[in-house]
Protein backbone atom coordinates (compact mmCIF):
# COMPACT_ATOMS: atom_id res chain seq x y z
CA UNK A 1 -5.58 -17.66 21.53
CA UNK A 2 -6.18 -18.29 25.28
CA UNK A 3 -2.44 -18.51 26.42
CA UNK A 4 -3.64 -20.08 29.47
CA UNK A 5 -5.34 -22.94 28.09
CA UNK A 6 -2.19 -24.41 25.78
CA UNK A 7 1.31 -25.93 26.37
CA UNK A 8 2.99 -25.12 23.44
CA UNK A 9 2.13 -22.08 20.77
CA UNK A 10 2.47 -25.09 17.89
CA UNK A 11 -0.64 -26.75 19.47
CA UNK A 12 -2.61 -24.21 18.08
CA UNK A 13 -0.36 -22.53 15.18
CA UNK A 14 3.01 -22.50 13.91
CA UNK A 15 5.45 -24.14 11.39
CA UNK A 16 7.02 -27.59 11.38
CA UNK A 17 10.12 -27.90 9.64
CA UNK A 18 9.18 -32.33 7.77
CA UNK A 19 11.82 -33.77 5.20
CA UNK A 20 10.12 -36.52 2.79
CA UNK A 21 11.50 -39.77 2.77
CA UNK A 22 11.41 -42.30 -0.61
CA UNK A 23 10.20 -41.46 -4.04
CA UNK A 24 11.65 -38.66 -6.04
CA UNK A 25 10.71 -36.23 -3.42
CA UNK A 26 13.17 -37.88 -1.22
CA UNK A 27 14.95 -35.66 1.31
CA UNK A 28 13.50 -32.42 0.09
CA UNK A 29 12.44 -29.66 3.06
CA UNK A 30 8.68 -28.94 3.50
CA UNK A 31 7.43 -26.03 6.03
CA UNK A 32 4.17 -26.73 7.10
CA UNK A 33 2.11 -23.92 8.43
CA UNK A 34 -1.15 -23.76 10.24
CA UNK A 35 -2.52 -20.30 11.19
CA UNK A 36 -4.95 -21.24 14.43
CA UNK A 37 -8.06 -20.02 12.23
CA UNK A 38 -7.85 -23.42 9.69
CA UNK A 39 -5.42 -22.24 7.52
CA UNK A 40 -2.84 -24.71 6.94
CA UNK A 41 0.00 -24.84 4.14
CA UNK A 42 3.06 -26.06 2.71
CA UNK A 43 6.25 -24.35 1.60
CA UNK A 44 8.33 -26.36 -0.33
CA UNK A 45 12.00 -25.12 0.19
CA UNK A 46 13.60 -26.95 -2.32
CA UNK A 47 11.52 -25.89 -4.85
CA UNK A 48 11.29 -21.82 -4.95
CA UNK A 49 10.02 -21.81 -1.77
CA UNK A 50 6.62 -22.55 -3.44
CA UNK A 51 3.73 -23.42 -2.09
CA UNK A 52 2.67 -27.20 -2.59
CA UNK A 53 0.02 -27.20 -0.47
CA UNK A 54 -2.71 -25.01 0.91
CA UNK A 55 -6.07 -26.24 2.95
CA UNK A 56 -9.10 -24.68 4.53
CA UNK A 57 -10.77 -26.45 7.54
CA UNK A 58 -9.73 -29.88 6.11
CA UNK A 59 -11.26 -29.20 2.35
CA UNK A 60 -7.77 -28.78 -0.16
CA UNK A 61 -7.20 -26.16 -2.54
CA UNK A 62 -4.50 -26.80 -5.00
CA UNK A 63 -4.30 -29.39 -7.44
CA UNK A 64 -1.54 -32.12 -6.98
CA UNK A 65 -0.51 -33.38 -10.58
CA UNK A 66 0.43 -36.85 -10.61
CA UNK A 67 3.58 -36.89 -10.94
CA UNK A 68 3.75 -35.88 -7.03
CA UNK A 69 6.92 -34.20 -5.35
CA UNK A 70 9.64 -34.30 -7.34
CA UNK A 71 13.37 -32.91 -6.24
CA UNK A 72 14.55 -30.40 -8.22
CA UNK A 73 17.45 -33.18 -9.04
CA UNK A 74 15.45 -34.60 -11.34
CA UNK A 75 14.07 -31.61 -13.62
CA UNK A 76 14.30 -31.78 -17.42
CA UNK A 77 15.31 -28.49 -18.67
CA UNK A 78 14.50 -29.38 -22.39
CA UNK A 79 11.61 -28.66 -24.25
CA UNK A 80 8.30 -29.48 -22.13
CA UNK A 81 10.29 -31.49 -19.58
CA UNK A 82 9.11 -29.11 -16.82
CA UNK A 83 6.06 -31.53 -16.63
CA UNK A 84 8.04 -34.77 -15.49
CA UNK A 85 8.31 -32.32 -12.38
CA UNK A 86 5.27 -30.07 -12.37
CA UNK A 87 3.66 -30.77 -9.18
CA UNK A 88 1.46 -27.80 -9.49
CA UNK A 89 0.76 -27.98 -6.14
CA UNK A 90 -0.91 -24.42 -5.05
CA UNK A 91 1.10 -22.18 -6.30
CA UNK A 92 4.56 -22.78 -8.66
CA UNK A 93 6.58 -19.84 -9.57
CA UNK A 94 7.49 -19.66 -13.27
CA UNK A 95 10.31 -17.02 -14.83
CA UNK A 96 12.50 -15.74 -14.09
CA UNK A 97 14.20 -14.75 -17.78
CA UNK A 98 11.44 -17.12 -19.76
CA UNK A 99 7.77 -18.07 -18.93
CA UNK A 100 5.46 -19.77 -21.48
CA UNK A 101 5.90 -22.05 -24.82
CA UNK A 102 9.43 -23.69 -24.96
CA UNK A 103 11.55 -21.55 -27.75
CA UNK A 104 14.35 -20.63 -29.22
CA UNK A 105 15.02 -16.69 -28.69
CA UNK A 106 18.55 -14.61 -29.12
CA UNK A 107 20.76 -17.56 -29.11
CA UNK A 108 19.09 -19.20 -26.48
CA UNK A 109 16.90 -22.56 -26.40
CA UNK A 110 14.12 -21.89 -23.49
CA UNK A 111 12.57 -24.55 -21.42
CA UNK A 112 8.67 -24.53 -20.44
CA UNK A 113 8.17 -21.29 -17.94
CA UNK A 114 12.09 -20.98 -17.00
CA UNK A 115 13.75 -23.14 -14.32
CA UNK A 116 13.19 -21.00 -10.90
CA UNK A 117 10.41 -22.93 -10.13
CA UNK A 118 13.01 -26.48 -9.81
CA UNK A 119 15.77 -24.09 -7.58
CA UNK A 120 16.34 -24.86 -4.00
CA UNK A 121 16.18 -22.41 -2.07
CA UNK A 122 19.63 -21.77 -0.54
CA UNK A 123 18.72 -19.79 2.44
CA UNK A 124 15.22 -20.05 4.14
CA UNK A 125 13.84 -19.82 7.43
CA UNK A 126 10.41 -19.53 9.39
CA UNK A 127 9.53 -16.62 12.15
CA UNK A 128 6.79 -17.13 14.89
CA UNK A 129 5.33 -14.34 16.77
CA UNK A 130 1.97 -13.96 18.86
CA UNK A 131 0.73 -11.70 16.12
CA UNK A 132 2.19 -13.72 12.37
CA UNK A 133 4.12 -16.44 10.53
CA UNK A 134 6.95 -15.50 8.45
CA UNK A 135 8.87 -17.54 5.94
CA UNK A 136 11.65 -15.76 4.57
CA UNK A 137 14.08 -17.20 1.33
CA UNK A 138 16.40 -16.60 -1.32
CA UNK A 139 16.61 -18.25 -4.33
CA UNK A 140 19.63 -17.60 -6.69
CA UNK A 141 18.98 -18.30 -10.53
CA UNK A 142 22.48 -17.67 -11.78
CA UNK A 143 24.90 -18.99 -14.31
CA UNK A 144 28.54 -18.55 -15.57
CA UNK A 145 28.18 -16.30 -18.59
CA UNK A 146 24.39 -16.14 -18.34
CA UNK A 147 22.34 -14.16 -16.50
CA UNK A 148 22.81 -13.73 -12.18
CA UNK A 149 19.40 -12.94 -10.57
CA UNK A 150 18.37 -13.68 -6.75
CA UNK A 151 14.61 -13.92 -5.64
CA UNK A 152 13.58 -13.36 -2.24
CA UNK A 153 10.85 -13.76 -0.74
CA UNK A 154 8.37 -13.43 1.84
CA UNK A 155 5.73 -15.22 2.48
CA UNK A 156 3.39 -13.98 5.63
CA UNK A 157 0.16 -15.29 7.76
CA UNK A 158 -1.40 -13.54 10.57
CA UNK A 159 -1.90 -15.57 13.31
CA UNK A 160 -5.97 -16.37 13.32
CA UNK A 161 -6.87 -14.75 9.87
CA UNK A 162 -7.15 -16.63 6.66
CA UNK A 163 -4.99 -14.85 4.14
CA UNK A 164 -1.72 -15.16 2.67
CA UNK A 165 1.20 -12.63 1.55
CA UNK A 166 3.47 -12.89 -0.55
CA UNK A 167 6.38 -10.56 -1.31
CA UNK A 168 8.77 -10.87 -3.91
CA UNK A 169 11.72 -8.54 -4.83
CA UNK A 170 14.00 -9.86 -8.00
CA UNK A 171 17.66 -8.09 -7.85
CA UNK A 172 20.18 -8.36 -10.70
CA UNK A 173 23.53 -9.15 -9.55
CA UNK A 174 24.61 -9.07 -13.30
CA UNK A 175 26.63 -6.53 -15.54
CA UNK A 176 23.83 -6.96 -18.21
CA UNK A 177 20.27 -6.14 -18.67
CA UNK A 178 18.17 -9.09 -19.02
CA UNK A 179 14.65 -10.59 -19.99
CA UNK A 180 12.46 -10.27 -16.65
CA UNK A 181 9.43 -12.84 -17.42
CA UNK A 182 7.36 -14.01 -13.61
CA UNK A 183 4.24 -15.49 -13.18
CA UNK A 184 2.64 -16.90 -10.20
CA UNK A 185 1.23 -20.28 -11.33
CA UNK A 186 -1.90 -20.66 -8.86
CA UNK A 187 -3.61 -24.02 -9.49
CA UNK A 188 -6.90 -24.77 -8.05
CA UNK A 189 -7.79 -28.14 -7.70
CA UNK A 190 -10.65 -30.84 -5.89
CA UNK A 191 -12.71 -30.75 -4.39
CA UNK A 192 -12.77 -26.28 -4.33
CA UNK A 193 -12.66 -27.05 -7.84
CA UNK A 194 -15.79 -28.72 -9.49
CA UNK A 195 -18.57 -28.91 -11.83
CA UNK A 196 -20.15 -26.62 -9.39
CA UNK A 197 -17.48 -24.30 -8.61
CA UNK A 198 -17.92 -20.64 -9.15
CA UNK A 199 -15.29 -18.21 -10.88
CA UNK A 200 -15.53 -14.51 -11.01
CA UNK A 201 -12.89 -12.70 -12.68
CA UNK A 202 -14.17 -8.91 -13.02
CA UNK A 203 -11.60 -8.68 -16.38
CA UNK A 204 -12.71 -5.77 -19.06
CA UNK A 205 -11.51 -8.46 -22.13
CA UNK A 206 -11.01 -11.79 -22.61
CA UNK A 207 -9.13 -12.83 -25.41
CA UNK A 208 -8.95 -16.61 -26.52
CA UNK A 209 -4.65 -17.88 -26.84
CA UNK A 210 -6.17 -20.14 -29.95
CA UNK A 211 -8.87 -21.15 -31.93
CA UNK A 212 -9.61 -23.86 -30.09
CA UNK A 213 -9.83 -21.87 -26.82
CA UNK A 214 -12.46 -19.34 -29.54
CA UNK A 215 -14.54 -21.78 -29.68
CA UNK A 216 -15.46 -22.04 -26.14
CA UNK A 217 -15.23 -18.52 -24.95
CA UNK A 218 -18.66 -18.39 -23.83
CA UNK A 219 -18.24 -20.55 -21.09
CA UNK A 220 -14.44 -19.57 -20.04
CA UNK A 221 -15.92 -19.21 -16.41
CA UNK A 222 -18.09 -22.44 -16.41
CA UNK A 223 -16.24 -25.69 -14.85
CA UNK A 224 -17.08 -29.11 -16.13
CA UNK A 225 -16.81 -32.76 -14.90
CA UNK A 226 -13.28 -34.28 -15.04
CA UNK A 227 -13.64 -34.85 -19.51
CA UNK A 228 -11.67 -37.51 -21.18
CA UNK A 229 -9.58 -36.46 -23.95
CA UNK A 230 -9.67 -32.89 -23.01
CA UNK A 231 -7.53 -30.09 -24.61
CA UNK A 232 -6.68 -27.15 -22.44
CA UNK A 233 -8.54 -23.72 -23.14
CA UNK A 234 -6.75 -20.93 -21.65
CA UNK A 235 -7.78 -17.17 -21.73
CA UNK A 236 -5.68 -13.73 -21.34
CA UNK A 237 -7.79 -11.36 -19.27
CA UNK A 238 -7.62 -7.82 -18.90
CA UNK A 239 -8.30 -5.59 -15.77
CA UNK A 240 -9.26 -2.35 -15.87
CA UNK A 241 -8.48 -1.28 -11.95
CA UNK A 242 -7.14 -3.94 -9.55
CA UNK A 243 -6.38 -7.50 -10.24
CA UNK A 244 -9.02 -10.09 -9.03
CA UNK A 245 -9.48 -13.48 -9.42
CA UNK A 246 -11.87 -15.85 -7.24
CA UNK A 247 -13.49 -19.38 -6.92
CA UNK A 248 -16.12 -20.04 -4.51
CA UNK A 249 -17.78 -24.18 -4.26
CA UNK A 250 -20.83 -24.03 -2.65
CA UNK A 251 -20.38 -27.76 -2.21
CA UNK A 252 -17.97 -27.27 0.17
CA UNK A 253 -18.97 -23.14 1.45
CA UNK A 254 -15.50 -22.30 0.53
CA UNK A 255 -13.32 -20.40 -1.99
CA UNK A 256 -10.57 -18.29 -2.32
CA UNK A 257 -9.18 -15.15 -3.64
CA UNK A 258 -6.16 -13.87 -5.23
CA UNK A 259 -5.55 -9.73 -5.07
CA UNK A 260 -2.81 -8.28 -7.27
CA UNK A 261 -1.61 -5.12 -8.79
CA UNK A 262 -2.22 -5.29 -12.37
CA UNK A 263 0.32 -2.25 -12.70
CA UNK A 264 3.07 -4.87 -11.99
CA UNK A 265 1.60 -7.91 -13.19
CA UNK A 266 -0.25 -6.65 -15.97
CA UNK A 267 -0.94 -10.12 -18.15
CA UNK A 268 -3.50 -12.56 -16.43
CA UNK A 269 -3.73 -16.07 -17.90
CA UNK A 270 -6.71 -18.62 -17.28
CA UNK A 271 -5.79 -22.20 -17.62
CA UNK A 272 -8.94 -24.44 -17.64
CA UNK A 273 -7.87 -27.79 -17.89
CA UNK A 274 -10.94 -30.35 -16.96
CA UNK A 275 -9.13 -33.73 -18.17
CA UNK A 276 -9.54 -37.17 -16.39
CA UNK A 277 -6.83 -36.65 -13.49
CA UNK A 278 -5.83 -33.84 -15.28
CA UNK A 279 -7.88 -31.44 -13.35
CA UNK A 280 -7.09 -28.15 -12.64
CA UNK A 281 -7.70 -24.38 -13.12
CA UNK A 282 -4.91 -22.12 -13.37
CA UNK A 283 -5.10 -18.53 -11.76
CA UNK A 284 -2.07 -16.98 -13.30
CA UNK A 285 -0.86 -13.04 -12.74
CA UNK A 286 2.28 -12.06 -14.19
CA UNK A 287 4.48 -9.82 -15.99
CA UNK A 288 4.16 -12.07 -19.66
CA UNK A 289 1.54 -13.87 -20.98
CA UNK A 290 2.49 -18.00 -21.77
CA UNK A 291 3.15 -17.69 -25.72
CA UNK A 292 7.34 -17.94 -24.90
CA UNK A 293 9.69 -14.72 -24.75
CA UNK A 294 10.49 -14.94 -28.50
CA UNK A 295 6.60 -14.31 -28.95
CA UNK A 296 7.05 -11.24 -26.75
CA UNK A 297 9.82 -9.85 -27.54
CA UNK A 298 8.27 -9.86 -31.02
CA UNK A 299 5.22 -8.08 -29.45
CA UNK A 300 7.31 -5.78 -28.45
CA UNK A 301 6.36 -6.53 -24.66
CA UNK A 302 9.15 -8.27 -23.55
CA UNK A 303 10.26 -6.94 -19.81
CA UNK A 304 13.91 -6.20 -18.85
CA UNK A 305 16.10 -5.82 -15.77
CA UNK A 306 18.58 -3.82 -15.77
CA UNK A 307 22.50 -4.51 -14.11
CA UNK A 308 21.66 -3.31 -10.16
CA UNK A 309 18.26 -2.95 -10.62
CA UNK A 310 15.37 -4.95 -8.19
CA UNK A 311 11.81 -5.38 -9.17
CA UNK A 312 9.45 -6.31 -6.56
CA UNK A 313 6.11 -8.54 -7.13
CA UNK A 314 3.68 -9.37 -4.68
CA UNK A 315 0.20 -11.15 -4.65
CA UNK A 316 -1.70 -11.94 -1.68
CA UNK A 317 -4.17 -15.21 -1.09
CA UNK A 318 -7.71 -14.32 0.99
CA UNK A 319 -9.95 -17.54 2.19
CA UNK A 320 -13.47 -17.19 0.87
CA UNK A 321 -14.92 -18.49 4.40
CA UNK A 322 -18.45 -18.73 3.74
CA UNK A 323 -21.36 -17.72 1.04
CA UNK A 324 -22.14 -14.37 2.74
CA UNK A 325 -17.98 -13.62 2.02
CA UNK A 326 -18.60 -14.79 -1.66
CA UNK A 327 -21.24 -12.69 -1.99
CA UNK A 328 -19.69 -9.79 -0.40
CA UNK A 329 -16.27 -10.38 -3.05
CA UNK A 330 -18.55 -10.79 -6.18
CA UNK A 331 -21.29 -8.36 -5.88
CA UNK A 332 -18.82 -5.55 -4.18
CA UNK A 333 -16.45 -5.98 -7.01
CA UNK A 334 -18.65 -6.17 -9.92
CA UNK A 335 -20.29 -2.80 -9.12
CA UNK A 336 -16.49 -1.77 -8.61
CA UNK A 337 -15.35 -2.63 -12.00
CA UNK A 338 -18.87 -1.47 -13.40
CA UNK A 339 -17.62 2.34 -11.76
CA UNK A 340 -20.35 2.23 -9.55
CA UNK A 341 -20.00 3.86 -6.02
C-alpha cells in the first residue's frame, strides 16, 4: 500500500466491528474484513467466531442457507434442529464432543454436529498491523456436570495476499476425559459453485456414506444444475499425504483451496447437495466422519481428550486467483499424490 496516497489504513484494508439490526440475527456482532488484495470476509462472533461470509473481487464463496443469520438464542438443540439455525455461511464449526447424525450414545441424547457452532463467543477481538489481520476468540462449551472445554482461536490474513488461517487449540478444563469430535463445515456456494464448477480432491479412496450416495459415485466430483427433489450424496475421502480440497469456476476465473493436515484431521467428508435453493457443496476436514459418535465409538474411532490436555486444529483457506493458479494446484498436486517428482 502507498501510505502516502490514503487517509485512513481502513480505506484500503482492515476490520469493521457491524451489529445486525431486526430478524433473528438481531443484535449479533459481525467482523468484517477486507485484506487490500479483494479478499473480504465475515466473522460472526456470536456464533463460534465462524465465518459467514467470504468474497473474492465481488464474486461470493459460501453458500447462505435460507434460513439467514440466526442468534444463537434461538438454536434447537434436539434432534435435527441445528437446521432452523444452519446458516452455513462459509465455514460453521461443528463438535466439539458430537459431530454427525443426531443419537443417543452413553446416556446422552446428541443434537446434529454438537452445539459449538450456536456459542457466542465470550471474548473476541481484531488486530491490525501494516503486515496482517488478526481475529483472536474464545469460545467456552461447558456445562454443570458435563463436560468443560474452551476453543480458541485464531483466525489470520496477510495484508495484500489472498489466504486465510485458521488456528484452533481445544483445552479441557474438566476432571474427565471426554469425546473430542471437530469438523470444519466449509460450504461452497453460487455463483463459485455451478454446473460448471471444477473439484479436485487428490483422495486415494472414496467411499459412498449409503447406497444412495453408491449409486452415483462416478460422478462425486461433477456439479449439476440446482435439481428439484434432490437427496444429498456425500462421500468420505481418504488422503494419502496432505489434505487437499479445491473448486475452481471458470465462469467466474476463480476458486479456492482448503490445505489441512490429514494427521489431525484424518476423516474428509464431501457433501454434494444440488437441490432447488438448497445448493451447496460441503468441504469438510475433521477428526470424525458425520455417521454420530455412537457410530464411532462403535468403530472403535471415537477421539478423546483427556482432563488438562489441549488439542490444536488448524486449516488454512488459499484464493484460486486465476486459471494459470488452478492449473498450477491441480496438475502440481496430482503428480504429487501420483509420487511423482
Amino acid at each position: 500500500m502507498k501510505k502516502q496516497y490514503v487517509g485512513h489504513p481502513s480505506q484500503v484494508y482492515g476490520v469493521e466491528e457491524h451489529r445486525l439490526i431486526g430478524g433473528k440475527g438481531d443484535g449479533m456482532r459481525l467482523f468484517q474484513v477486507k485484506n487490500g488484495a479483494g479478499l473480504e470476509f465475515t466473522v460472526s462472533a456470536d456464533r463460534c467466531a465462524d465465518i459467514s461470509r467470504l468474497s473474492f473481487k465481488g464474486d461470493n464463496f459460501g453458500y447462505f442457507s435460507p434460513c439467514g443469520y440466526v442468534g444463537p438464542q434461538y438454536y434447537d438443540n434436539k434432534g435435527s434442529g441445528f437446521l432452523k439455525s444452519f446458516t452455513a455461511g462459509f465455514l460453521t464449526t461443528c463438535g466439539l464432543t458430537a459431530v454427525g447424525n443426531p443419537c443417543h450414545d452413553e446416556g446422552e441424547d446428541l443434537p446434529l454436529h454438537g452445539d459449538v457452532a450456536n456459542i457466542p463467543a465470550e471474548q473476541i477481538y481484531a488486530a491490525v498491523n501494516q503486515k496482517e489481520i488478526q481475529i483472536h476468540a474464545r469460545v467456552r462449551a461447558a456445562a454443570l456436570f458435563s463436560s468443560k472445554l474452551v476453543l480458541d482461536r485464531t483466525i489470520c490474513c496477510p495484508i495484500e495476499r489472498n489466504y486465510i488461517t485458521i488456528a484452533d487449540t481445544i483445552e479441557n478444563l474438566g476432571d474427565k476425559r471426554v469425546p473430542l469430535m471437530f469438523l470444519y463445515h466449509t460450504n461452497i456456494g453460487y455463483p463459485l459453485l455451478s454446473e460448471n464448477a471444477q473439484l479436485f480432491i487428490p483422495s486415494i479412496q472414496v467411499v459412498p456414506r449409503n447406497d444412495h450416495a453408491a449409486k452415483a459415485i462416478d460422478s462425486w466430483h461433477e456439479m449439476l444444475t440446482p435439481q428439484e427433489g434432490f437427496e444429498e450424496e456425500c462421500y468420505y475421502h481418504s488422503f494419502a499425504k496432505e489434505g487437499l480440497a479445491a473448486i475452481f469456476n471458470p465462469d467466474i476465473g476463480k476458486g479456492v483451496s482448503l490445505h489441512f493436515d490429514t494427521q489431525k484431521l484424518d476423516h474428509f467428508i464431501e457433501w454434494k447437495m444440488m437441490g432447488y435453493q438448497d445448493y451447496v457443496l460441503g468441504l469438510e476436514p475433521g477428526n470424525c466422519h458425520a455417521d454420530g459418535r455412537n457410530a464411532m465409538r462403535e468403530q472403535n474411532r471415537l477421539k478423546f481428550i483427556k482432563s488438562g490436555e489441549t488439542v490444536a486444529y488448524s486449516l488454512t483457506i488459499r484464493i484460486i486467483e486465476n486459471l494459470t493458479q488452478w492449473k498450477s494446484v491441480s496438475d502440481c498436486r496430482r503428480s504429487l499424490y501420483a509420487g511423482n517428482p
